[in-house]
C-alpha atoms as a PDB file:
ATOM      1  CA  UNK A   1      -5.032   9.213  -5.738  1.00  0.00           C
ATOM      2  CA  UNK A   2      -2.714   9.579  -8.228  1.00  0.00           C
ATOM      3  CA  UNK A   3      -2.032  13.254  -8.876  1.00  0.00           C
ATOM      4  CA  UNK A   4       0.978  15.233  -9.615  1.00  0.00           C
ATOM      5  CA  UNK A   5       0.108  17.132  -6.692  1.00  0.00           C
ATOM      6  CA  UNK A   6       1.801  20.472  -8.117  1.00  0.00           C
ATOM      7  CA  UNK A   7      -0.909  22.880  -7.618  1.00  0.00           C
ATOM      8  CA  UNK A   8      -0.556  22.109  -3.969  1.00  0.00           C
ATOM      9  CA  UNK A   9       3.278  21.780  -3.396  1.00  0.00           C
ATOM     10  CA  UNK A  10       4.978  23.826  -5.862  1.00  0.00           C
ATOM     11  CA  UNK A  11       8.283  24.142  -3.739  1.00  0.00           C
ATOM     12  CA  UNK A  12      11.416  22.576  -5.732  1.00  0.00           C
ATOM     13  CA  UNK A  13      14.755  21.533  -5.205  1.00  0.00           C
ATOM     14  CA  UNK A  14      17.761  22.673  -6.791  1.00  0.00           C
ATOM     15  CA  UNK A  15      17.522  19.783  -9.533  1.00  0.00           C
ATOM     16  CA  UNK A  16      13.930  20.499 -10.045  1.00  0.00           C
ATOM     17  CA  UNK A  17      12.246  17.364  -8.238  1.00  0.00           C
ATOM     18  CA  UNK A  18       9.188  19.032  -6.162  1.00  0.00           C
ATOM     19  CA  UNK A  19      10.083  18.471  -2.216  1.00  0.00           C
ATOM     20  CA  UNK A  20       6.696  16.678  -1.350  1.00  0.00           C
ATOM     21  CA  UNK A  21       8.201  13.851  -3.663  1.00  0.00           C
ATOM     22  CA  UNK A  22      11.732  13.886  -2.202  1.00  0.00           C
ATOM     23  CA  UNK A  23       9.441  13.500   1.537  1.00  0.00           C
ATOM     24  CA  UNK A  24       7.075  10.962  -0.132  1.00  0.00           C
ATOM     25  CA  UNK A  25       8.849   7.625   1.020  1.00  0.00           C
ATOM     26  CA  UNK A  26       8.971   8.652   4.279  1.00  0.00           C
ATOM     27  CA  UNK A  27       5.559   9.736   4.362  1.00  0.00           C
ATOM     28  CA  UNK A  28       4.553   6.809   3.256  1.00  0.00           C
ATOM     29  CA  UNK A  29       6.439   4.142   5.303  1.00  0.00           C
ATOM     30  CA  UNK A  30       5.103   6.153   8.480  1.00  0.00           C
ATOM     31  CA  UNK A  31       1.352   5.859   7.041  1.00  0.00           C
ATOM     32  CA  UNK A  32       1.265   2.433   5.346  1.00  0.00           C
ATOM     33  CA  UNK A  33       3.396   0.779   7.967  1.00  0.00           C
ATOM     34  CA  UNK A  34       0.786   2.028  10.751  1.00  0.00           C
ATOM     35  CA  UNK A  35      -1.885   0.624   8.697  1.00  0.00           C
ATOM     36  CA  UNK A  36      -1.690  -2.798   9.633  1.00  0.00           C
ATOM     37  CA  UNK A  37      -1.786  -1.819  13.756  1.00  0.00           C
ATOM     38  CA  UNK A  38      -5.027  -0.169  12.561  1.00  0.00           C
ATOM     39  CA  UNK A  39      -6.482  -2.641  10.655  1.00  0.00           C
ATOM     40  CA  UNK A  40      -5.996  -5.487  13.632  1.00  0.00           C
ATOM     41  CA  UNK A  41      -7.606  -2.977  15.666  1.00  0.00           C
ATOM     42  CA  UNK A  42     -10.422  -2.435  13.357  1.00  0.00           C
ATOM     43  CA  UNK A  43     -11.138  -6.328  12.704  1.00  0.00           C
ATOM     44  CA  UNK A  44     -11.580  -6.858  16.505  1.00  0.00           C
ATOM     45  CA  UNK A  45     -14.814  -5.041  16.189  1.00  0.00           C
ATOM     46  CA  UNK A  46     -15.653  -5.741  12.648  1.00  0.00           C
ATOM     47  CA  UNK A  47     -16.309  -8.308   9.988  1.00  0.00           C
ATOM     48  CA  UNK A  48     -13.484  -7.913   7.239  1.00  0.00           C
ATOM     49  CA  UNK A  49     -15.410  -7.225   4.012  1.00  0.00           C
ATOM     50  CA  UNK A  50     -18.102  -5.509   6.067  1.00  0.00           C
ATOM     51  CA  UNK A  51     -15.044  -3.655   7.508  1.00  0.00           C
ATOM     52  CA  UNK A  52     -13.313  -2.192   3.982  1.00  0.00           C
ATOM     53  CA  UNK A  53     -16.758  -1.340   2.385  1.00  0.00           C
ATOM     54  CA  UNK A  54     -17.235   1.411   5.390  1.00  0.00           C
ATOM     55  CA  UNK A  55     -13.567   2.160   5.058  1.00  0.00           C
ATOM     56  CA  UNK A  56     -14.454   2.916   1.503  1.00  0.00           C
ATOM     57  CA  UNK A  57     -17.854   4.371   1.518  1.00  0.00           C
ATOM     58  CA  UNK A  58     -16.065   7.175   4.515  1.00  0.00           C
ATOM     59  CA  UNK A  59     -13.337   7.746   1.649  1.00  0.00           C
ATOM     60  CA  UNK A  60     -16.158   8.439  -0.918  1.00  0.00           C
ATOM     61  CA  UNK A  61     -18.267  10.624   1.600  1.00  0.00           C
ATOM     62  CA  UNK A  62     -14.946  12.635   2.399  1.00  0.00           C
ATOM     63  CA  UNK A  63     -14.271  13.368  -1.522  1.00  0.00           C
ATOM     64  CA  UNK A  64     -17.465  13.673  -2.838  1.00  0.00           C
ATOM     65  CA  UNK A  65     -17.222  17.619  -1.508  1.00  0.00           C
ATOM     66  CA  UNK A  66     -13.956  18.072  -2.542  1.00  0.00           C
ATOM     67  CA  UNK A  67     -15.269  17.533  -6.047  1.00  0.00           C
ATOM     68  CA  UNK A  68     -17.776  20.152  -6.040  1.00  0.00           C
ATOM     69  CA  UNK A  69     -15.798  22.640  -3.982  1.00  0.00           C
ATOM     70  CA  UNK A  70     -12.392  22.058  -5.880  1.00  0.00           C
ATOM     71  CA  UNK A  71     -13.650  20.905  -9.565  1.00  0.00           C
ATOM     72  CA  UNK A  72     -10.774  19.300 -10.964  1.00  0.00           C
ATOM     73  CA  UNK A  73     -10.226  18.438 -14.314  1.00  0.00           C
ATOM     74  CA  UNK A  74     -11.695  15.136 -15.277  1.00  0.00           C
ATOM     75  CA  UNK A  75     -10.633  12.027 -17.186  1.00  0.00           C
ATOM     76  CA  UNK A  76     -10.326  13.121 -20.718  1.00  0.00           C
ATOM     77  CA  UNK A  77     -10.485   9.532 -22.583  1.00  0.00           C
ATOM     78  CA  UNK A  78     -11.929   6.304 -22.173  1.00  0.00           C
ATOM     79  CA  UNK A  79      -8.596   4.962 -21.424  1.00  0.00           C
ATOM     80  CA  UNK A  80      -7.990   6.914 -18.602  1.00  0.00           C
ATOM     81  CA  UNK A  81     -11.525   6.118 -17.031  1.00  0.00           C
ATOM     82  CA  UNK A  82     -10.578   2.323 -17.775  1.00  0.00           C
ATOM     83  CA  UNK A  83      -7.173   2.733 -16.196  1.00  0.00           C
ATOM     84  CA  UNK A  84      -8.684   4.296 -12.966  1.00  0.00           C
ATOM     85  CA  UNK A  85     -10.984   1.868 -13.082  1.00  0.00           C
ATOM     86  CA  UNK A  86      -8.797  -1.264 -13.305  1.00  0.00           C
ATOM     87  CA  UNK A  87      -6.199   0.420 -10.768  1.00  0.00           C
ATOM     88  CA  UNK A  88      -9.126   1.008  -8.525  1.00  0.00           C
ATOM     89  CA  UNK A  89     -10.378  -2.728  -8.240  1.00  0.00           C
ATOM     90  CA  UNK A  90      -6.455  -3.891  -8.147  1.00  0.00           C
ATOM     91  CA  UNK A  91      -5.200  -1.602  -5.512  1.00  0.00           C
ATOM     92  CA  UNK A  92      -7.904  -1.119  -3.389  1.00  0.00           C
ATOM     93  CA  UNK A  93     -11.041  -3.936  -3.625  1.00  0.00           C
ATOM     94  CA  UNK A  94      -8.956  -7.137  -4.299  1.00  0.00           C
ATOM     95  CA  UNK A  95      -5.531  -6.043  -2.320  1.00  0.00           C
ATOM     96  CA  UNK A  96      -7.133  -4.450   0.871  1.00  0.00           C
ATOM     97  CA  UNK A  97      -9.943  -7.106   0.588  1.00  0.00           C
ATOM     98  CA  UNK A  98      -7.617  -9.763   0.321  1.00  0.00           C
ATOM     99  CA  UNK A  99      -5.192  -8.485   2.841  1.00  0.00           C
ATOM    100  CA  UNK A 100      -8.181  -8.257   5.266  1.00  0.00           C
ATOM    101  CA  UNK A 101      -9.015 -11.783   4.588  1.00  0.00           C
ATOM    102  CA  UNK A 102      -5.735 -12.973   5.615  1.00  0.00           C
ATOM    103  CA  UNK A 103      -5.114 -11.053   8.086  1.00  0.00           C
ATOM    104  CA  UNK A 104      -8.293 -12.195   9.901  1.00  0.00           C
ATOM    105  CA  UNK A 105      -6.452 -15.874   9.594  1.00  0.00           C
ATOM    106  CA  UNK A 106      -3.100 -15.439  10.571  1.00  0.00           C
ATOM    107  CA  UNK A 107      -0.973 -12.992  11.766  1.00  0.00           C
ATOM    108  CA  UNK A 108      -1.245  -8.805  10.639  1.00  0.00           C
ATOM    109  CA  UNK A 109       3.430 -10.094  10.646  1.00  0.00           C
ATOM    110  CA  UNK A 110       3.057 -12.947   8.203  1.00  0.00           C
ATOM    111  CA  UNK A 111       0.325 -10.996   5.708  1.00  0.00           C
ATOM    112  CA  UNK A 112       3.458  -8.194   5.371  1.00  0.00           C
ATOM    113  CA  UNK A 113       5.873 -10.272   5.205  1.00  0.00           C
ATOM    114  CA  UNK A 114       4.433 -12.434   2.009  1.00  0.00           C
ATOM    115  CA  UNK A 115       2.851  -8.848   0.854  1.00  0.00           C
ATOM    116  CA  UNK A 116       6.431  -7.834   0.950  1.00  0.00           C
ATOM    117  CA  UNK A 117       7.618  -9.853  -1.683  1.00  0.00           C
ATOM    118  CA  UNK A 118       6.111  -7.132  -4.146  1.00  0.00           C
ATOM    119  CA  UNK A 119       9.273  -5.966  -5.352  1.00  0.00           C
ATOM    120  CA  UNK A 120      10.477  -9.115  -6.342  1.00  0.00           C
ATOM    121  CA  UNK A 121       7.326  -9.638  -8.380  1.00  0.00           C
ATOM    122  CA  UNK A 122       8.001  -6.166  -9.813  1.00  0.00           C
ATOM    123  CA  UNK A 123      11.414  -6.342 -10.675  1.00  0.00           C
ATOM    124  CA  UNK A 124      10.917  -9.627 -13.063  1.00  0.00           C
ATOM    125  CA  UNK A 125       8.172  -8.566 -14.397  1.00  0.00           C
ATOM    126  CA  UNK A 126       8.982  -5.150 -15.082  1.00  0.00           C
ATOM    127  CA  UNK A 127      11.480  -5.514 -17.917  1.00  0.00           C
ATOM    128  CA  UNK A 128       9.235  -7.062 -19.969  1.00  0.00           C
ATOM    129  CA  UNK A 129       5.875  -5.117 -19.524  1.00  0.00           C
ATOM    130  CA  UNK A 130       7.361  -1.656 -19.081  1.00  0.00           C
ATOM    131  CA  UNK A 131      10.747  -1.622 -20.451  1.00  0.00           C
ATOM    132  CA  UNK A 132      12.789  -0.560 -17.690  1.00  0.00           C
ATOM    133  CA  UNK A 133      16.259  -2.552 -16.330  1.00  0.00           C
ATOM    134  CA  UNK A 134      16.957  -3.788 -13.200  1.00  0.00           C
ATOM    135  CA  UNK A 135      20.619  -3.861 -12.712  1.00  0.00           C
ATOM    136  CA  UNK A 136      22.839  -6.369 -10.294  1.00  0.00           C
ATOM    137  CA  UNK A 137      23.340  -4.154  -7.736  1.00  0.00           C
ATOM    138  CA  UNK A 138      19.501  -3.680  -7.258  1.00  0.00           C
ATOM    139  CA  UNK A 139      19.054  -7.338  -6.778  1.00  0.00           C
ATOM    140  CA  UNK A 140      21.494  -7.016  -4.136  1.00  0.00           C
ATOM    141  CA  UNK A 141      19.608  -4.310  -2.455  1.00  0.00           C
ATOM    142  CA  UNK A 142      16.432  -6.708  -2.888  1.00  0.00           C
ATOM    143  CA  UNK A 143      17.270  -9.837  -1.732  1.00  0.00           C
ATOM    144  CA  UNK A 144      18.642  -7.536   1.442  1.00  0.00           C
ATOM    145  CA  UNK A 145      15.915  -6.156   2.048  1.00  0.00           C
ATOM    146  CA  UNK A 146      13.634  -9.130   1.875  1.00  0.00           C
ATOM    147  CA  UNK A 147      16.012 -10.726   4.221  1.00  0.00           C
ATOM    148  CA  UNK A 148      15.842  -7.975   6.468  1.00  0.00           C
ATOM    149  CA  UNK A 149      12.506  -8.243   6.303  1.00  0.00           C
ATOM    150  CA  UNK A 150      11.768 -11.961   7.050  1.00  0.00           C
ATOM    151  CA  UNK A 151      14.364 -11.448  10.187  1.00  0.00           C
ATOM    152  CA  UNK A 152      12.052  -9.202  11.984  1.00  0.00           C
ATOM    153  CA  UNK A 153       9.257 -11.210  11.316  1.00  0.00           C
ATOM    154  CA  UNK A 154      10.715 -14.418  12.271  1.00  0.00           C
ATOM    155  CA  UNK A 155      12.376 -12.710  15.296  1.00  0.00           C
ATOM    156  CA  UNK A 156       8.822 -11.668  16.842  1.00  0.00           C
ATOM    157  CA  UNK A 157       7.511 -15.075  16.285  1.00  0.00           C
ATOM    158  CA  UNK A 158       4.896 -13.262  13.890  1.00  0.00           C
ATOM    159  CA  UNK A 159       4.473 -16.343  11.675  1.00  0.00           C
ATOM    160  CA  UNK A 160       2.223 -18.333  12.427  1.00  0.00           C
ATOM    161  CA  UNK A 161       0.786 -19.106   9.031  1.00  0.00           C
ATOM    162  CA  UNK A 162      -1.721 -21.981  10.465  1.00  0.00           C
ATOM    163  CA  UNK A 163      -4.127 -21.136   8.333  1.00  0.00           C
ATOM    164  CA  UNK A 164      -4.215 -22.726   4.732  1.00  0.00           C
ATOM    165  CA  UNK A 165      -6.815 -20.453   3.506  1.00  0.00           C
ATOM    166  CA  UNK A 166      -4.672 -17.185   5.105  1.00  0.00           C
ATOM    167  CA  UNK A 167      -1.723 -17.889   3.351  1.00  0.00           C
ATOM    168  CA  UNK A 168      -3.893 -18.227   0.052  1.00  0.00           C
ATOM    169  CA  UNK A 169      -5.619 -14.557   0.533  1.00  0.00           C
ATOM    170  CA  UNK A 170      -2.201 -13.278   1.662  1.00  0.00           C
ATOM    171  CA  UNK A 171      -0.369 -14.695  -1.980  1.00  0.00           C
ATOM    172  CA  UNK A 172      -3.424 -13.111  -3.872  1.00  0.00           C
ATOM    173  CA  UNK A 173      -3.511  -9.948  -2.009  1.00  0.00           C
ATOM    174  CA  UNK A 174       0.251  -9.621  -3.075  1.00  0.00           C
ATOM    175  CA  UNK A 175      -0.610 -10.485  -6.776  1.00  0.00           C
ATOM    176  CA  UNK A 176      -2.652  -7.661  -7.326  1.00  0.00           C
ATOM    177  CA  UNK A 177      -0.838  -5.090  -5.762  1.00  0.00           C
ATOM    178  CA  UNK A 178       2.264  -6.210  -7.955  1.00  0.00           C
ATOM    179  CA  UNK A 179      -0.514  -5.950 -10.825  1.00  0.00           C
ATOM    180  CA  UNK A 180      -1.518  -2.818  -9.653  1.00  0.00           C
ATOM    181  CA  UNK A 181       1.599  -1.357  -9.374  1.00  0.00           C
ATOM    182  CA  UNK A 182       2.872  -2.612 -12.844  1.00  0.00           C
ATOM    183  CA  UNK A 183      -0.222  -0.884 -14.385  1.00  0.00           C
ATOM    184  CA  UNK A 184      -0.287   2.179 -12.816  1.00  0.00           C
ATOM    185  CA  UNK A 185       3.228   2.423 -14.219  1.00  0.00           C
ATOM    186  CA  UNK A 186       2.825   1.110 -17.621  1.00  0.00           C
ATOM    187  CA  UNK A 187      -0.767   3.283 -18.142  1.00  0.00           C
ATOM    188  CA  UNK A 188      -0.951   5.714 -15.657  1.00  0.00           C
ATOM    189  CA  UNK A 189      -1.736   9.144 -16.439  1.00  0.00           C
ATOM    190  CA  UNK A 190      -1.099  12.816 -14.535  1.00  0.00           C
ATOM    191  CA  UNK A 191      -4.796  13.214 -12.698  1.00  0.00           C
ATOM    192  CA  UNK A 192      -5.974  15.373  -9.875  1.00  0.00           C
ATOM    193  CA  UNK A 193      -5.922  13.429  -6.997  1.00  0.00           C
ATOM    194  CA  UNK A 194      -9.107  14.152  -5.909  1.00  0.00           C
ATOM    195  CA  UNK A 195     -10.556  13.037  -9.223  1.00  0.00           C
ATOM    196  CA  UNK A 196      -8.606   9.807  -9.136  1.00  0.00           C
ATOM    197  CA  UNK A 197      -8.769   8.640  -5.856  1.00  0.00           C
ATOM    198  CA  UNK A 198     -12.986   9.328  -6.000  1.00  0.00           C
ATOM    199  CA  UNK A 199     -13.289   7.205  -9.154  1.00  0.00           C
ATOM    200  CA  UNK A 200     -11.079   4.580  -7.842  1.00  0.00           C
ATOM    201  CA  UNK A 201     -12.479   4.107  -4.017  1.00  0.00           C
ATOM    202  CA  UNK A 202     -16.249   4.306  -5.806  1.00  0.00           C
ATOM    203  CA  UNK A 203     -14.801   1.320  -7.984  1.00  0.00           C
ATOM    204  CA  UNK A 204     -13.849  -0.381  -5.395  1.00  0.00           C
ATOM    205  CA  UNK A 205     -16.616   0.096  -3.003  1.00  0.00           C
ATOM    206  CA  UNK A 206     -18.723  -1.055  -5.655  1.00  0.00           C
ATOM    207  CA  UNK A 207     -17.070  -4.229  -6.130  1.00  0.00           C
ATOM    208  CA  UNK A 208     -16.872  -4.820  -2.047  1.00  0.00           C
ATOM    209  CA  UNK A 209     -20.231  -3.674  -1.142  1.00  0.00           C
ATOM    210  CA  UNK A 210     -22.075  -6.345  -2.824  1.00  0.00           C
ATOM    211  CA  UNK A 211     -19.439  -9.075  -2.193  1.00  0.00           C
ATOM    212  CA  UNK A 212     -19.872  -7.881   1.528  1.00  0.00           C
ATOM    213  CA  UNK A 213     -23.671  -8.390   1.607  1.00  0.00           C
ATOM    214  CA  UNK A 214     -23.441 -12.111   0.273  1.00  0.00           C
ATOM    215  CA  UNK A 215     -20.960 -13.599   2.769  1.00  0.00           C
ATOM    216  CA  UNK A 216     -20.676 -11.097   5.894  1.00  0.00           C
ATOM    217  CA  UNK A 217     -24.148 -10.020   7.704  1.00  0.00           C
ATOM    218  CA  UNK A 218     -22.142  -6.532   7.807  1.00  0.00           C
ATOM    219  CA  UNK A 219     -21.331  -6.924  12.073  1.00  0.00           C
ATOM    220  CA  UNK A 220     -19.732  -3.757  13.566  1.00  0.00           C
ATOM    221  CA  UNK A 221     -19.036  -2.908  17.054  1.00  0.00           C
ATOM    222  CA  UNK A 222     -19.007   0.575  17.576  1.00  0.00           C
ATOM    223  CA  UNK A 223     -16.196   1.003  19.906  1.00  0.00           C
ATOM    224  CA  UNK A 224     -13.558   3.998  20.234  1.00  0.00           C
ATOM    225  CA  UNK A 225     -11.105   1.512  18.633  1.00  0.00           C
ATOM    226  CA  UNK A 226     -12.850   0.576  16.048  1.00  0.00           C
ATOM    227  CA  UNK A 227     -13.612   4.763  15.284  1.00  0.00           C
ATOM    228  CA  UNK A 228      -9.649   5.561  15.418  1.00  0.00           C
ATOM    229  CA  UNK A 229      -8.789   2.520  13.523  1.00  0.00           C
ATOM    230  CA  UNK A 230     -11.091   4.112  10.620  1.00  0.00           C
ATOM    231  CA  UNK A 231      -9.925   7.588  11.429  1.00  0.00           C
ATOM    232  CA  UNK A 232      -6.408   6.716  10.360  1.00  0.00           C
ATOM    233  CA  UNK A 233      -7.138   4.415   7.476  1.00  0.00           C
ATOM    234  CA  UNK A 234      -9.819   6.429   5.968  1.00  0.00           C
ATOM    235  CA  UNK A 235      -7.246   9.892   6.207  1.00  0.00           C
ATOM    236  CA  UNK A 236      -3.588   7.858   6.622  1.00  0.00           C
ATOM    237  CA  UNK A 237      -3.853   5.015   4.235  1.00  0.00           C
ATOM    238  CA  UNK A 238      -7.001   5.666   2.139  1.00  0.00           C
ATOM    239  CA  UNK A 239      -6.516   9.020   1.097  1.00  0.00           C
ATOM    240  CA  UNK A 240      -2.637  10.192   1.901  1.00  0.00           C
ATOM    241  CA  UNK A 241      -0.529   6.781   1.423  1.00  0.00           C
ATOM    242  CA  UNK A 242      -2.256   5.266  -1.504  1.00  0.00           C
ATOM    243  CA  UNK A 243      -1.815   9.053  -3.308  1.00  0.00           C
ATOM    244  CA  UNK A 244       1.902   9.285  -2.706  1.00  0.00           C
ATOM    245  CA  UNK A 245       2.694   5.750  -3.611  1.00  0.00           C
ATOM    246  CA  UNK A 246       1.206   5.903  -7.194  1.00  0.00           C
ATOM    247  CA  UNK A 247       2.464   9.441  -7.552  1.00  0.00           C
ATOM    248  CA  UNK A 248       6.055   7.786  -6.836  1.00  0.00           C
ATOM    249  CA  UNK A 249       5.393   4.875  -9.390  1.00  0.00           C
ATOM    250  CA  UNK A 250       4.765   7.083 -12.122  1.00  0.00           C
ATOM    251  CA  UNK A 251       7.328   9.795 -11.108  1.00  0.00           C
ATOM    252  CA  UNK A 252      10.155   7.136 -10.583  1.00  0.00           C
ATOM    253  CA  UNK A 253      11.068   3.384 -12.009  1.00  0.00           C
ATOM    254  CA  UNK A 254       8.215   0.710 -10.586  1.00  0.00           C
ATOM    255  CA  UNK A 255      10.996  -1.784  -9.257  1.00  0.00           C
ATOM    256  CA  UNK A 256      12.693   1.419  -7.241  1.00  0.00           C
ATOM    257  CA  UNK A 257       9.506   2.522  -5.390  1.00  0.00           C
ATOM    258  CA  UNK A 258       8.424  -1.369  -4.941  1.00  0.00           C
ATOM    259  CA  UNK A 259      11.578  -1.757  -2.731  1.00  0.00           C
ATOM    260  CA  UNK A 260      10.261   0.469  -0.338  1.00  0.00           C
ATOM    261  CA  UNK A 261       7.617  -2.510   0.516  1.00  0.00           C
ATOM    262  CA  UNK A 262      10.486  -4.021   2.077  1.00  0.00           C
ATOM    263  CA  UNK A 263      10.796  -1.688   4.908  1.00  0.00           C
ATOM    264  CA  UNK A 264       7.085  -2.427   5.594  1.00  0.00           C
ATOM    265  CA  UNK A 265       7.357  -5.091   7.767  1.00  0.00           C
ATOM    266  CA  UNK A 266       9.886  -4.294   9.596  1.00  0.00           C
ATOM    267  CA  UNK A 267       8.951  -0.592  10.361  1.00  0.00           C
ATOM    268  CA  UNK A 268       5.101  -2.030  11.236  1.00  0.00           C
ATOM    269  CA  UNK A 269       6.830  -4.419  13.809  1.00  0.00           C
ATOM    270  CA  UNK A 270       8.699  -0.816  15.006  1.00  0.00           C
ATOM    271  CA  UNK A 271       5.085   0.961  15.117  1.00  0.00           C
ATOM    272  CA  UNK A 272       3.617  -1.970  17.049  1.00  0.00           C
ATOM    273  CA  UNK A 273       6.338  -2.315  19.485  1.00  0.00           C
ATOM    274  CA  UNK A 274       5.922   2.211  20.400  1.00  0.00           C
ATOM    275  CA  UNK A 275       2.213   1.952  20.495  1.00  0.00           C
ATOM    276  CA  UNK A 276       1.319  -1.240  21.744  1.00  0.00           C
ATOM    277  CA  UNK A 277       4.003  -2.566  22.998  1.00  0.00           C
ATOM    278  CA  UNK A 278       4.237  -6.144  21.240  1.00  0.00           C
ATOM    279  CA  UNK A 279       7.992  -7.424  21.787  1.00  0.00           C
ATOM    280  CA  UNK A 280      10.565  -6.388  19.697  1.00  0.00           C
ATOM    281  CA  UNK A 281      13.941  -8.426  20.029  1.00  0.00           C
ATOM    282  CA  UNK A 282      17.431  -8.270  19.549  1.00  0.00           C
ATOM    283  CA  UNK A 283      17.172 -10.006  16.192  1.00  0.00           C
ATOM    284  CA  UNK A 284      14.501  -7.341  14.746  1.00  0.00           C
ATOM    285  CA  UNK A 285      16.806  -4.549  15.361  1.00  0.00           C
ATOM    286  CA  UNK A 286      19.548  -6.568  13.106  1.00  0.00           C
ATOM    287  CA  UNK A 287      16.891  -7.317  10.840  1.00  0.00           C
ATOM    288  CA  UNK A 288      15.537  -3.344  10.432  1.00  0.00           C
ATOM    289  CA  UNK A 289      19.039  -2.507   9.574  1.00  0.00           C
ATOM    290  CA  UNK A 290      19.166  -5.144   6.685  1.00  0.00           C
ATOM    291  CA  UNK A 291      16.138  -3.843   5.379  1.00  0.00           C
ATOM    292  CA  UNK A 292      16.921  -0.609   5.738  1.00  0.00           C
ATOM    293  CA  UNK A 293      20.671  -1.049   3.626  1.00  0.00           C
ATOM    294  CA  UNK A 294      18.384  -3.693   1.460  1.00  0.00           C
ATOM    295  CA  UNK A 295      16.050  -0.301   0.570  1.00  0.00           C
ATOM    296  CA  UNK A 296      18.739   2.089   0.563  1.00  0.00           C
ATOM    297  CA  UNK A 297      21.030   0.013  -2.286  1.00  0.00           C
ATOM    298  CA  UNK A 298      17.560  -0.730  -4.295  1.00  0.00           C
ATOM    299  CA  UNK A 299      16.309   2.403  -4.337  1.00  0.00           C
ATOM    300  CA  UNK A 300      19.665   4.353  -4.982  1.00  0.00           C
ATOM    301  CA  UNK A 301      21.029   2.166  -7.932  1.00  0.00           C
ATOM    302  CA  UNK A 302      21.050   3.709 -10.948  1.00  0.00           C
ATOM    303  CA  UNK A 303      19.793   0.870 -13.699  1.00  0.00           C
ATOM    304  CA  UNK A 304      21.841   0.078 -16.787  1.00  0.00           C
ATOM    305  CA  UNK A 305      21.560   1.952 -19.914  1.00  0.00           C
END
């Protein structure tokens, strides 16, 4: 999950930064973004929990090989088995598992819209665990894009946070990936990305499977919906967007890369409006430009030395 990824891109620009990082955002706003289409699709047919600990166990089944064909180097220490580990359970069991939970409460809108608020988590937390500065001028591009951000949303009438209990799974979902993020940043360590994303999605299956069993009586539909909403979040989020991101939090500064999350939202309603048509008003188009400039200021501003 979180490799370098040089033995398979080793193409570099003229200042040295490999090209699959320099395409990495946009990767990843494409694949993430799409993720939450895919995931309402997938809970139509599915029970949440039940949901994620197939999403996982396909993720395992798909690596698994990979590790005997490709043997990569393992973790070396303790450490980095802990970090992989604790990354695994933040990233991927409590933030997907919490994210599902919400999302099967209120709206796929409101969940990214609160989980968008990650970079402001970041950025005031980040001085203080991992040393690095957030200047002025990347609050500005913050606070832009969250407004840009909260536009869209509010423009397609996506919040409808009825649901006490939603709103409480959508806060915690966005506390650990801000946790996640801010220790894959201050601990994180170079590992194949076959190696690390196995450990991690075993982790978190692990921790889902069994939570899955005592509250959910593991219901699935098996519908063609249901099989391409796994499709793309087993290959699209699971294995792809989850890879670059931590790749890009230990390449770059954590508050930088977090203020791509603001484009999420927006970009999802984009997705959703293409593929399925959901309405996408004047306002959102005023609101994807904020976000946009918000992202573009943030992740451009050099911070102080």
């Amino acid at each position: 999950m979180a490799g370098t990824m040089h033995d398979a891109v080793r193409t570099t620009t003229r200042q040295g930064e490999p090209l699959w990082l320099r395409c990495a955002p946009a990767v990843f706003l494409l694949l993430w973004s799409g993720g939450f289409a895919f995931v309402t699709m997938g809970l139509a047919h599915a029970q949440p929990l039940s949901f994620l600990a197939l999403r996982f166990a396909l993720v395992v089944a798909v690596l698994l090989p990979l590790l005997v064909l490709l043997r990569p180097r393992m973790p070396a220490t303790r450490a980095e088995w802990a970090h992989l580990a604790l990354v695994g359970v933040l990233m991927q069991a409590l933030y997907f598992g919490l994210a599902y939970l919400a999302m099967e409460r209120i709206s796929a809108g409101a969940t990214a819209l609160i989980v968008s608020l990650q970079p402001i988590l970041v950025g005031l937390a980040v001085p203080r665990l991992t040393g690095e500065v957030v200047g002025a001028a990347r609050w500005v591009g913050l606070a832009l894009g969250l407004l840009g951000a909260a536009v869209v949303i509010v423009a397609r009438s996506a919040v409808e946070a009825a649901s006490v209990a939603g709103l409480v799974f959508a806060g915690a979902a966005l506390l650990a990936i801000a946790s996640g993020t801010l220790a894959e940043k201050r601990f994180g360590v170079d590992q194949h990305p076959v190696t690390a994303n196995l450990v991690q999605y075993a982790v978190a299956l692990a921790v889902t499977l069994p939570v899955a069993a005592l509250f959910e009586d593991f219901r699935i539909e098996w519908t063609g919906d249901l099989v391409i909403s796994l499709a793309y979040l087993v290959v699209g989020n699971s294995l792809i967007s989850i890879t670059l991101l931590l790749a890009m939090i230990r390449r770059g500064d954590a508050a930088r890369v977090s203020a791509l999350f603001f484009l999420v939202p927006p970009i999802a309603a984009l997705i959703a409006w293409v593929l399925l048509g959901e309405a996408m008003p004047a306002p959102a188009w005023l609101g994807l430009g904020l976000a946009g400039l918000g992202v573009a200021i943030a992740t451009r501003a050099r911070p102080p030395s």
